[in-house]
N, C-alpha and C. Protein backbone atom coordinates (compact mmCIF):
# COMPACT_ATOMS: atom_id res chain seq x y z
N UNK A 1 -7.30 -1.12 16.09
CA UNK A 1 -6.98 -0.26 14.97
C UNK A 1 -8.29 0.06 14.25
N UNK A 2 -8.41 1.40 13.81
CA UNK A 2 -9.78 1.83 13.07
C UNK A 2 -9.33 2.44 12.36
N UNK A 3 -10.37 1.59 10.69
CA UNK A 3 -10.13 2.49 9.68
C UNK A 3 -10.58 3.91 9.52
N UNK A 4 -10.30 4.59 9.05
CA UNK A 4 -10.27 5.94 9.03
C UNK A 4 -11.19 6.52 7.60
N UNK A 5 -10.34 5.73 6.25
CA UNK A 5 -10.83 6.45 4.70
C UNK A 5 -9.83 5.77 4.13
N UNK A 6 -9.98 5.91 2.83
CA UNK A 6 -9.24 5.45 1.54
C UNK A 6 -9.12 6.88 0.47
N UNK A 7 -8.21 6.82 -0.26
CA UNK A 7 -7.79 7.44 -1.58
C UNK A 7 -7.10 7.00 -2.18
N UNK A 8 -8.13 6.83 -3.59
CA UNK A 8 -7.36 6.33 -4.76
C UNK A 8 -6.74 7.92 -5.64
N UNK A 9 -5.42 7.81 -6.30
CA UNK A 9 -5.12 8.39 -7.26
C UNK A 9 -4.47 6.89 -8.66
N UNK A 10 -5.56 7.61 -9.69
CA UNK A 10 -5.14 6.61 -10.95
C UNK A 10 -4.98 7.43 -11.35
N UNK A 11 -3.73 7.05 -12.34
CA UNK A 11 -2.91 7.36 -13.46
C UNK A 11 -3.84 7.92 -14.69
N UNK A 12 -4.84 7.23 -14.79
CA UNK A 12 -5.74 7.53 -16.17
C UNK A 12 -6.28 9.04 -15.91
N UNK A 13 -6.56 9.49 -14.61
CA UNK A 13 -7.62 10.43 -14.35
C UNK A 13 -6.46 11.66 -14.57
N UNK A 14 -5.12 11.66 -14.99
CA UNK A 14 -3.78 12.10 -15.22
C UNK A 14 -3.15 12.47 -16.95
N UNK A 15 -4.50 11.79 -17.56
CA UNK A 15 -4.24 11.20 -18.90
C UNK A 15 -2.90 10.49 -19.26
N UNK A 16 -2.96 9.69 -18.58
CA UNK A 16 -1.55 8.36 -19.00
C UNK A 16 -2.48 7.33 -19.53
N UNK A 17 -1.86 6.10 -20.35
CA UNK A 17 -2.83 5.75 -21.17
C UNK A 17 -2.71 3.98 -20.11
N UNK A 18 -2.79 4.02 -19.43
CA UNK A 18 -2.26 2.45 -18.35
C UNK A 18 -3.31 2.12 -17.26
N UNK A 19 -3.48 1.70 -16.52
CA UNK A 19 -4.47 1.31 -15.27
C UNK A 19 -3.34 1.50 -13.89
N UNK A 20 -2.35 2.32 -14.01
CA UNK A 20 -1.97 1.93 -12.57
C UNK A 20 -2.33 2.97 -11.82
N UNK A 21 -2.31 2.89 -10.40
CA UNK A 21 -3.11 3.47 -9.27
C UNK A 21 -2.13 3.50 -7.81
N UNK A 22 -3.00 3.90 -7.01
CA UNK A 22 -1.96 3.93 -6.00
C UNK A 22 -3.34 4.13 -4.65
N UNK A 23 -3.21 3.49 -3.71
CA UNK A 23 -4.34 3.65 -2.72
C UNK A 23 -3.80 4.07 -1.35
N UNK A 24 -4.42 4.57 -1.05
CA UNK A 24 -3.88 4.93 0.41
C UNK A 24 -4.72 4.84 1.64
N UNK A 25 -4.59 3.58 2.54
CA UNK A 25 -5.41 3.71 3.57
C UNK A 25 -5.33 4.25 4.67
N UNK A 26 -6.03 5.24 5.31
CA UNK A 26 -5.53 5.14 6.68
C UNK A 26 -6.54 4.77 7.36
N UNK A 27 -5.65 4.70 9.13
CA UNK A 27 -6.23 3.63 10.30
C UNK A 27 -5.45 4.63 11.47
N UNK A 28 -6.28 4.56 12.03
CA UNK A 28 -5.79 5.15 13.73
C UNK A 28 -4.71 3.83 14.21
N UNK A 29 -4.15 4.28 15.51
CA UNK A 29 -3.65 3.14 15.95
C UNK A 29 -3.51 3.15 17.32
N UNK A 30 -3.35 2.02 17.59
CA UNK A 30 -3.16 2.53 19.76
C UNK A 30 -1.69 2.53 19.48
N UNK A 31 -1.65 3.95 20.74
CA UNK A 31 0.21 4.13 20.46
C UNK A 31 1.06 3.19 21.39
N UNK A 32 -0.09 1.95 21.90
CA UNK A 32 0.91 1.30 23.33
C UNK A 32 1.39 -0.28 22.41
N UNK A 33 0.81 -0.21 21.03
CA UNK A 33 1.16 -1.52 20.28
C UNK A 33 2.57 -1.45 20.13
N UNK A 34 3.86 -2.46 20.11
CA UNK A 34 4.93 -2.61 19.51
C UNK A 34 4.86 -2.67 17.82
N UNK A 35 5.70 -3.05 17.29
CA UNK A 35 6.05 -2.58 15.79
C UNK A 35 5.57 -4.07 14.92
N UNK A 36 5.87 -5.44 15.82
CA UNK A 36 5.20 -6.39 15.88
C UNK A 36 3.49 -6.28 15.35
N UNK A 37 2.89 -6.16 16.36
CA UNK A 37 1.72 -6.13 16.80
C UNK A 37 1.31 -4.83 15.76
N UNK A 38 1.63 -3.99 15.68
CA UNK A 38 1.01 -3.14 14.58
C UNK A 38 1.11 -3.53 13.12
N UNK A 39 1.84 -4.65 12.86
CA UNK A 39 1.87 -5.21 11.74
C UNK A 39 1.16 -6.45 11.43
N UNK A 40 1.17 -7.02 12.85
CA UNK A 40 0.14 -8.28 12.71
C UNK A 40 -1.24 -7.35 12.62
N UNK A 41 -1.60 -6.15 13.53
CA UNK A 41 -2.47 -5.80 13.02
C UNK A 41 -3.41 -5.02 12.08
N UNK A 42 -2.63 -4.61 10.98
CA UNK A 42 -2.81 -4.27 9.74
C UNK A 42 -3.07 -5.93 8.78
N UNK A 43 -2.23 -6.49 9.08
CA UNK A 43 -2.42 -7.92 8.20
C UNK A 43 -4.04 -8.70 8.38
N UNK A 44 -4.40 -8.36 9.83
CA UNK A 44 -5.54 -8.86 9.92
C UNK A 44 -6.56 -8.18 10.33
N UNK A 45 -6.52 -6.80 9.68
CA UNK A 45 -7.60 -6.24 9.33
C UNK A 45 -8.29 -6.41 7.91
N UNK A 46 -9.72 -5.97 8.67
CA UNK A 46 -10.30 -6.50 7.26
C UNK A 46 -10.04 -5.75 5.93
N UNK A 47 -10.02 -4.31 6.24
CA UNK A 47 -9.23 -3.86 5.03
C UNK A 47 -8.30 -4.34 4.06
N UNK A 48 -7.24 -4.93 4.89
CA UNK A 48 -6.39 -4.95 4.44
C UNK A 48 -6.49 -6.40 2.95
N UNK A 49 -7.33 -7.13 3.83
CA UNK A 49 -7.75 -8.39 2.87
C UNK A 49 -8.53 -7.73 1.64
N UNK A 50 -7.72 -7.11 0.83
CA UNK A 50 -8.56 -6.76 -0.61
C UNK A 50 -7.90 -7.05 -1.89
N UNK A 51 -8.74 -7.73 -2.22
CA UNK A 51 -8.34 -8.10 -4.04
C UNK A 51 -8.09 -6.83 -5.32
N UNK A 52 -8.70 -5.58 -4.65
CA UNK A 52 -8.04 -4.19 -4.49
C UNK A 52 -9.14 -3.94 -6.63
N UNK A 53 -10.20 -5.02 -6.38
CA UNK A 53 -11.38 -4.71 -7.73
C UNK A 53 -12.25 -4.38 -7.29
N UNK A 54 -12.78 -4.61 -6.11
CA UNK A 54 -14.16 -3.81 -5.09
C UNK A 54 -13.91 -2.26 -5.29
N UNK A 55 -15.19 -1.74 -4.85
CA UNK A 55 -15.33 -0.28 -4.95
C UNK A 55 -14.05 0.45 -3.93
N UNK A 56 -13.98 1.21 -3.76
CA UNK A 56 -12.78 1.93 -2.47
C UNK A 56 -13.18 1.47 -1.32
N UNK A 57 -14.11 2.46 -0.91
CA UNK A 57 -14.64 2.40 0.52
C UNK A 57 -15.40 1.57 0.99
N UNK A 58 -15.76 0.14 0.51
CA UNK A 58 -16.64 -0.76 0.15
C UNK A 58 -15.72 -1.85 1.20
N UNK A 59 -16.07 -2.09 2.02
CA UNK A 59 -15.63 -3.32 2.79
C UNK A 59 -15.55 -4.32 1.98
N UNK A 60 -13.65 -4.95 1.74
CA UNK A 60 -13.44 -5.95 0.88
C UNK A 60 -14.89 -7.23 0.70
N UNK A 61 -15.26 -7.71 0.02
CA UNK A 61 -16.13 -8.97 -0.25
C UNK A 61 -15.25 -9.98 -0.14
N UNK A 62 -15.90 -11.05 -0.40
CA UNK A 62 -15.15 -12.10 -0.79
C UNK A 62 -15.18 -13.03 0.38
N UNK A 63 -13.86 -13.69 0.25
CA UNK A 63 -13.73 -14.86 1.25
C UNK A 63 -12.33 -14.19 2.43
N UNK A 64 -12.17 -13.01 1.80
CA UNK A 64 -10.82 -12.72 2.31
C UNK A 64 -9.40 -13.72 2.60
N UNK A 65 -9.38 -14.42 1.69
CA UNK A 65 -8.47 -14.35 1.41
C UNK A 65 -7.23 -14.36 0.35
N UNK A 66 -7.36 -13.27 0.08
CA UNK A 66 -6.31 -12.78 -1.05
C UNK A 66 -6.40 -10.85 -0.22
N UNK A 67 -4.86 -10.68 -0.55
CA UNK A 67 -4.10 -9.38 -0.43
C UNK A 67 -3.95 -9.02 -1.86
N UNK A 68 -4.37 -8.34 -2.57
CA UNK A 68 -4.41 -8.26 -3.88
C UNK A 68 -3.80 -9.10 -4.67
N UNK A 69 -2.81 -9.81 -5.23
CA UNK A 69 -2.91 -10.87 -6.22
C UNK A 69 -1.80 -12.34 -5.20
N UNK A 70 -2.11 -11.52 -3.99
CA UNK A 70 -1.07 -12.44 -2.83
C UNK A 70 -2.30 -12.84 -2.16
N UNK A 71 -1.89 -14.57 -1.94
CA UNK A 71 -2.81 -15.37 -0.85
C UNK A 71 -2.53 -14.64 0.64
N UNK A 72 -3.73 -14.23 1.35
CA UNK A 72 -3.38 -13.30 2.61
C UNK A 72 -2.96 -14.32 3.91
N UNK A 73 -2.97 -15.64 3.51
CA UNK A 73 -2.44 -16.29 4.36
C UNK A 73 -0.94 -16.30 4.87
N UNK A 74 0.08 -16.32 3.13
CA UNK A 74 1.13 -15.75 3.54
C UNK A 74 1.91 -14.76 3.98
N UNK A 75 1.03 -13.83 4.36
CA UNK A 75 1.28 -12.60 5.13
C UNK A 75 1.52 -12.62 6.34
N UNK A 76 2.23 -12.16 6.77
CA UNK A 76 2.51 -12.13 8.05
C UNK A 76 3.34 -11.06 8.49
N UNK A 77 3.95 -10.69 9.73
CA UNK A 77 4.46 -9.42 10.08
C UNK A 77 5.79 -9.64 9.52
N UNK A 78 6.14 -10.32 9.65
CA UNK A 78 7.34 -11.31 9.36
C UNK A 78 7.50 -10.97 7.93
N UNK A 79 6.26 -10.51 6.90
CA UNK A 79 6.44 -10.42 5.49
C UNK A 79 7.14 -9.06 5.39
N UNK A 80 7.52 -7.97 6.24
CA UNK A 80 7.58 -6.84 6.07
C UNK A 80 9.11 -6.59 6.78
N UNK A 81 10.00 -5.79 5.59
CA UNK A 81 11.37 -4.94 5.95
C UNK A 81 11.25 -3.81 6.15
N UNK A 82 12.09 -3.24 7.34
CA UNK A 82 11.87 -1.70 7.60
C UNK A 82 12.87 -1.03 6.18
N UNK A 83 12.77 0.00 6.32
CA UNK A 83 13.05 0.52 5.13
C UNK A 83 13.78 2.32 5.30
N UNK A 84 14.17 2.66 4.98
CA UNK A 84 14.32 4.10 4.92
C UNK A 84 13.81 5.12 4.54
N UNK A 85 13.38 6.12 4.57
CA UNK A 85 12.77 7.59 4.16
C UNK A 85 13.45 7.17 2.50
N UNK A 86 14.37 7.16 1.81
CA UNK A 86 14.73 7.74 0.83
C UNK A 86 14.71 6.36 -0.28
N UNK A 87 15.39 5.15 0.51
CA UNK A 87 14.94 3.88 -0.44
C UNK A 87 12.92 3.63 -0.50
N UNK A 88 12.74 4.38 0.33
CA UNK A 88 10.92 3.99 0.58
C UNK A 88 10.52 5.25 -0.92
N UNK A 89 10.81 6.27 -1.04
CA UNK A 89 10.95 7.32 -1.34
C UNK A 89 11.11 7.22 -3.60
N UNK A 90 12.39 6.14 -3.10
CA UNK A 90 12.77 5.94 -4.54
C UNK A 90 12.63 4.68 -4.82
N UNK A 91 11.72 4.04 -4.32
CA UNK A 91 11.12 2.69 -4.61
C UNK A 91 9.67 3.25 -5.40
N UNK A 92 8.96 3.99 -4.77
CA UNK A 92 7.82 4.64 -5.34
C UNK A 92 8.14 5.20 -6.73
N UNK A 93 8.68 6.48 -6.77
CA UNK A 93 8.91 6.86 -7.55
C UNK A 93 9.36 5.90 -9.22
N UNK A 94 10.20 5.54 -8.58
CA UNK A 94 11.04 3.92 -9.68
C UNK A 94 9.72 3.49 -10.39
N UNK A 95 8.56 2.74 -9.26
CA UNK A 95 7.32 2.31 -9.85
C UNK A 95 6.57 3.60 -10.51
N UNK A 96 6.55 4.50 -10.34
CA UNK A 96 5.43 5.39 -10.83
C UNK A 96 6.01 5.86 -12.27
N UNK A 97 7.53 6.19 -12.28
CA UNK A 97 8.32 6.42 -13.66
C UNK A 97 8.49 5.45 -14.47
N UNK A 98 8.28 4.20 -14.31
CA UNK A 98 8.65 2.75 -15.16
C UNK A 98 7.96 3.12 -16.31
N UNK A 99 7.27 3.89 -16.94
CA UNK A 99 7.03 4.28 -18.58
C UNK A 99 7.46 5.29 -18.73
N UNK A 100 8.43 6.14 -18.05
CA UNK A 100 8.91 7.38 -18.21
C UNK A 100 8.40 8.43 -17.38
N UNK A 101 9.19 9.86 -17.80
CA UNK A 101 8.55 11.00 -16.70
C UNK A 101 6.89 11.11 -16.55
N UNK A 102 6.41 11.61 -14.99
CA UNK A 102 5.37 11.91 -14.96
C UNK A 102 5.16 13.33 -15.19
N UNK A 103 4.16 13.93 -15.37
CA UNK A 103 3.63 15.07 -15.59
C UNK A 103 4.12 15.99 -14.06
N UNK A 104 4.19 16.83 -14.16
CA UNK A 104 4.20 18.33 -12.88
C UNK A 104 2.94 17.96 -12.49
N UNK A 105 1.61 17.86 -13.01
CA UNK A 105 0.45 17.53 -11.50
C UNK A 105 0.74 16.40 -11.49
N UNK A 106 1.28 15.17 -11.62
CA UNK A 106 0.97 14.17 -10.97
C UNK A 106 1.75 13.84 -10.10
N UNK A 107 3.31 14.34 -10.32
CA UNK A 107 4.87 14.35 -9.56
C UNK A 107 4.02 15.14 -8.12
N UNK A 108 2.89 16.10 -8.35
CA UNK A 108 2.83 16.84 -7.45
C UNK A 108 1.94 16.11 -6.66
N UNK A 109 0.77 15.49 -7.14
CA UNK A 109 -0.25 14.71 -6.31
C UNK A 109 0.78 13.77 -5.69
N UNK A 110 1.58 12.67 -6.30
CA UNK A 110 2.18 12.16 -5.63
C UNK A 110 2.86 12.38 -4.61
N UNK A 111 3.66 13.43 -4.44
CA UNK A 111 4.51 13.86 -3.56
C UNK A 111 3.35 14.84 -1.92
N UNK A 112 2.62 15.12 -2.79
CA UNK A 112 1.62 15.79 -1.48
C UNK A 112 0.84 14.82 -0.63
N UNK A 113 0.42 13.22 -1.79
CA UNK A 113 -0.26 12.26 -1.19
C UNK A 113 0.17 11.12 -0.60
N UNK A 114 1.15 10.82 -1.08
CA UNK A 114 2.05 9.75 -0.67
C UNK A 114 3.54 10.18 0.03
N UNK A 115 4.45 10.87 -1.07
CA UNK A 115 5.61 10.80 -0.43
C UNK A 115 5.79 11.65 0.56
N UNK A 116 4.84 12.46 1.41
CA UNK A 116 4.91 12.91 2.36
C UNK A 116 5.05 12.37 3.88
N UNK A 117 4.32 11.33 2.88
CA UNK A 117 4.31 10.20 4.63
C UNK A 117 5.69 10.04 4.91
N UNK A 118 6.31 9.48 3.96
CA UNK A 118 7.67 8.88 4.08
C UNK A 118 8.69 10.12 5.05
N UNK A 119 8.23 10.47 6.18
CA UNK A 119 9.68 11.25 6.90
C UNK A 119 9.94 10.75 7.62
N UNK A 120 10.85 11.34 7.94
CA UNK A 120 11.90 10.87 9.35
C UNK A 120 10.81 10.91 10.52
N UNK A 121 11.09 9.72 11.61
CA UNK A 121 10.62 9.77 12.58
C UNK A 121 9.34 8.96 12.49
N UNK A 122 8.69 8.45 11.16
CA UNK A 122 8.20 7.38 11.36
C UNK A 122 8.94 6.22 11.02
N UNK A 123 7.84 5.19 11.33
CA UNK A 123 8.11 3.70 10.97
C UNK A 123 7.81 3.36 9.18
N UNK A 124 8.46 3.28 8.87
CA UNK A 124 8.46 2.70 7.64
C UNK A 124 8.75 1.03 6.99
N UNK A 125 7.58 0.30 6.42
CA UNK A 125 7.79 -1.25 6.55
C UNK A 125 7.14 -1.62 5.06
N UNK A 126 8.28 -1.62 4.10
CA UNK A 126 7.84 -2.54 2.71
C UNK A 126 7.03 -4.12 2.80
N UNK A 127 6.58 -4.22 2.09
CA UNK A 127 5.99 -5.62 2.12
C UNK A 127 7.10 -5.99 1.28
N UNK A 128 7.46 -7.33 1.08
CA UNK A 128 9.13 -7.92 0.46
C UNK A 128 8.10 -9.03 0.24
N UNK A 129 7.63 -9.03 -1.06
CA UNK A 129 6.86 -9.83 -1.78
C UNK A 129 7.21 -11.05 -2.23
N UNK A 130 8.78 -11.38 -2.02
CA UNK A 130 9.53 -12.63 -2.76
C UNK A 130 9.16 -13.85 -2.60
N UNK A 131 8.74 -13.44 -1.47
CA UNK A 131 8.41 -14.70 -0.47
C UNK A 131 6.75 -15.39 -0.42
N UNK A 132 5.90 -14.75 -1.25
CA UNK A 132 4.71 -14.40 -0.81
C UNK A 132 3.81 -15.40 -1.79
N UNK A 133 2.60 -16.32 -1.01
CA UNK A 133 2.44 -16.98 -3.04
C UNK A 133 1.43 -16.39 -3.27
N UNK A 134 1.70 -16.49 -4.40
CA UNK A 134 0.54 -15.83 -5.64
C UNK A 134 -1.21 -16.37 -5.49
N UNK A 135 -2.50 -15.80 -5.93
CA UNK A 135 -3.48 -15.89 -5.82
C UNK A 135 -3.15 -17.02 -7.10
N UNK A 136 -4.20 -18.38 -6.72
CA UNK A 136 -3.79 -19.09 -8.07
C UNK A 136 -5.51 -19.40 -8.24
N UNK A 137 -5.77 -19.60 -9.66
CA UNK A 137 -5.32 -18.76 -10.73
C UNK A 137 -5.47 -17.75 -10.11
N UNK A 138 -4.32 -16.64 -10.98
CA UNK A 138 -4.43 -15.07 -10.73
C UNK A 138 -5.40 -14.86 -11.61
N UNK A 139 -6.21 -13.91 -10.70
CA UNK A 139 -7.71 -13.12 -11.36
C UNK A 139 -7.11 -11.75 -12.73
N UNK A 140 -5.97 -11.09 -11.79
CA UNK A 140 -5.53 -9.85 -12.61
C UNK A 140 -4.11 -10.06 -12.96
N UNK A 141 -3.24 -9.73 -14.21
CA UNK A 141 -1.80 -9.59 -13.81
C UNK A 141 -1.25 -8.30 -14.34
N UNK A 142 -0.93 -8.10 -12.73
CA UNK A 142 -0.31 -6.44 -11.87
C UNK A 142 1.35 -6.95 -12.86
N UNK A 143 1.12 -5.79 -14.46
CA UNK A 143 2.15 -5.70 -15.18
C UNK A 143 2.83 -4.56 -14.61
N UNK A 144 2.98 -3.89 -14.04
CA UNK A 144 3.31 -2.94 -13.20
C UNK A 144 4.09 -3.25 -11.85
N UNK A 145 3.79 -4.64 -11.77
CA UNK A 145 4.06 -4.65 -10.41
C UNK A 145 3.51 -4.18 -9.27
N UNK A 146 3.61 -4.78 -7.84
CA UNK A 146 3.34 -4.35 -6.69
C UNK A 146 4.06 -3.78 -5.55
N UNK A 147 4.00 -2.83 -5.29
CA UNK A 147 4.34 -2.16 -4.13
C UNK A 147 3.79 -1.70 -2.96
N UNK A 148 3.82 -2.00 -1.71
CA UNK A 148 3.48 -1.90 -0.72
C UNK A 148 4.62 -1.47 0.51
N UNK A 149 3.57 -0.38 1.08
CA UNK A 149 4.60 0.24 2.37
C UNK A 149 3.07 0.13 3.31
N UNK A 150 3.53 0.01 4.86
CA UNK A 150 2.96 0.43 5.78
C UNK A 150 3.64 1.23 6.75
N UNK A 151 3.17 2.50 6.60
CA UNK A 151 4.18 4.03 7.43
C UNK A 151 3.30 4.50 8.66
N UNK A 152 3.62 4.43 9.77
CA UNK A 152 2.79 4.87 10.89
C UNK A 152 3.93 5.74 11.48
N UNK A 153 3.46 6.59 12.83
CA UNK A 153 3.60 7.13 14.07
C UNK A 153 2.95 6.64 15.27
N UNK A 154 3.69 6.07 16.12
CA UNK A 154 3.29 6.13 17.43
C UNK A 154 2.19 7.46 18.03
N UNK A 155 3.48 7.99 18.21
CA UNK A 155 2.91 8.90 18.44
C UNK A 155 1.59 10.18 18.65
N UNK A 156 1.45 9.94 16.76
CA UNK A 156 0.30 10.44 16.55
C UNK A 156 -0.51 9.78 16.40
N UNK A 157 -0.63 8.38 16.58
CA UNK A 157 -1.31 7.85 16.03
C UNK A 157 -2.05 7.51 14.75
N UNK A 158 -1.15 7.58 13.87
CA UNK A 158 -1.74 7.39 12.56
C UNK A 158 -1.15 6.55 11.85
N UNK A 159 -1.57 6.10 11.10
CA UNK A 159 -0.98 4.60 10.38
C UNK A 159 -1.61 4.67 9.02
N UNK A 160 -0.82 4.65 7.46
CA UNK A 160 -1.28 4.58 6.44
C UNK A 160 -0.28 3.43 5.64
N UNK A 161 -1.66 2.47 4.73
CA UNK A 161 -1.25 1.39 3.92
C UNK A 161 -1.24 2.23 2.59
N UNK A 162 -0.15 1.59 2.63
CA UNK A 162 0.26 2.85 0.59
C UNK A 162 0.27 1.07 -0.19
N UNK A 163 -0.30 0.86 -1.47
CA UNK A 163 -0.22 -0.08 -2.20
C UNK A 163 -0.14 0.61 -3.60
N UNK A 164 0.37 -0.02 -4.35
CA UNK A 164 0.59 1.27 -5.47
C UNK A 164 0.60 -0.43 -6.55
N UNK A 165 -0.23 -0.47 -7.68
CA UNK A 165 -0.28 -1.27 -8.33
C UNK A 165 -1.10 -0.84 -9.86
N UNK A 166 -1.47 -1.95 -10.24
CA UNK A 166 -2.37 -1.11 -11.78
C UNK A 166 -3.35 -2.84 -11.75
N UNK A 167 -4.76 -2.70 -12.58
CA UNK A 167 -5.72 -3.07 -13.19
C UNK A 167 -5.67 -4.33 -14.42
């Protein structure tokens, strides 16, 4: 799997007065991996090991291990439920409205940058955090909460980590 790029969209650069953000990685993928194996291998890429305070494009530091405020040990493929186009869809949204409506450009960045991924015909896989332990001490606390999808195609080969959290 090869990373590809990152994009951040924050909320502030929106004029909302909060730290939350939303990142989006993508990664090529070989289309001969199972659904398994494409999840073990997102988990143990190095990307993916980020405490998500490093620069963007900046190869995580650290010791790798922490998944942003989750020990990356408890990760596993096993951490992830498939999900639907529309619960994937209105799980986002839910997080991005939790202080109320967003603005027309940001409903729009969102929907052009993120909820586009979410169609039919890919794979869609929440991270289900319940289970997951916490970075101790926690460095940051994500009042916002965390959300995580990993949405690929076979096919095309493309694979993007959506994490949507705040500062």
């Amino acid at each position: 799997m090869s990373y590809l790029g990152s994009k951040i969209i924050k909320f502030l650069d929106y004029n909302y007065a909060d730290f939350r953000w939303v990142v989006v990685r993508r990664f090529s993928l070989d289309s001969t991996l199972k659904e398994r194996d494409v999840l073990s291998a997102v988990v143990a890429h190095p990307y993916y090991r980020d405490d998500y305070y490093s620069p963007l494009d900046v190869l995580p530091s650290g010791s790798g291990e922490v998944h942003g405020p989750y020990m990356a040990s408890s990760i596993s493929f096993g951490s992830f439920v498939r999900e639907g186009v529309t619960d994937a869809v209105s799980k986002i949204l839910t997080w991005a409205r939790q202080d109320g409506p967003l603005s027309a450009e940001l409903e729009g960045i969102l929907d052009k940058d993120i909820l586009t991924n979410f169609s039919a015909g890919r794979s869609i896989f929440r991270l289900d955090i319940s289970s997951i332990e916490l970075e101790s001490p926690p460095v940051v606390s994500r009042l916002s909460g965390f959300v995580e999808y990993v949405v690929f195609d076979k096919s095309s080969r493309n694979l993007e980590l959506i994490v949507c959290s705040d500062d």
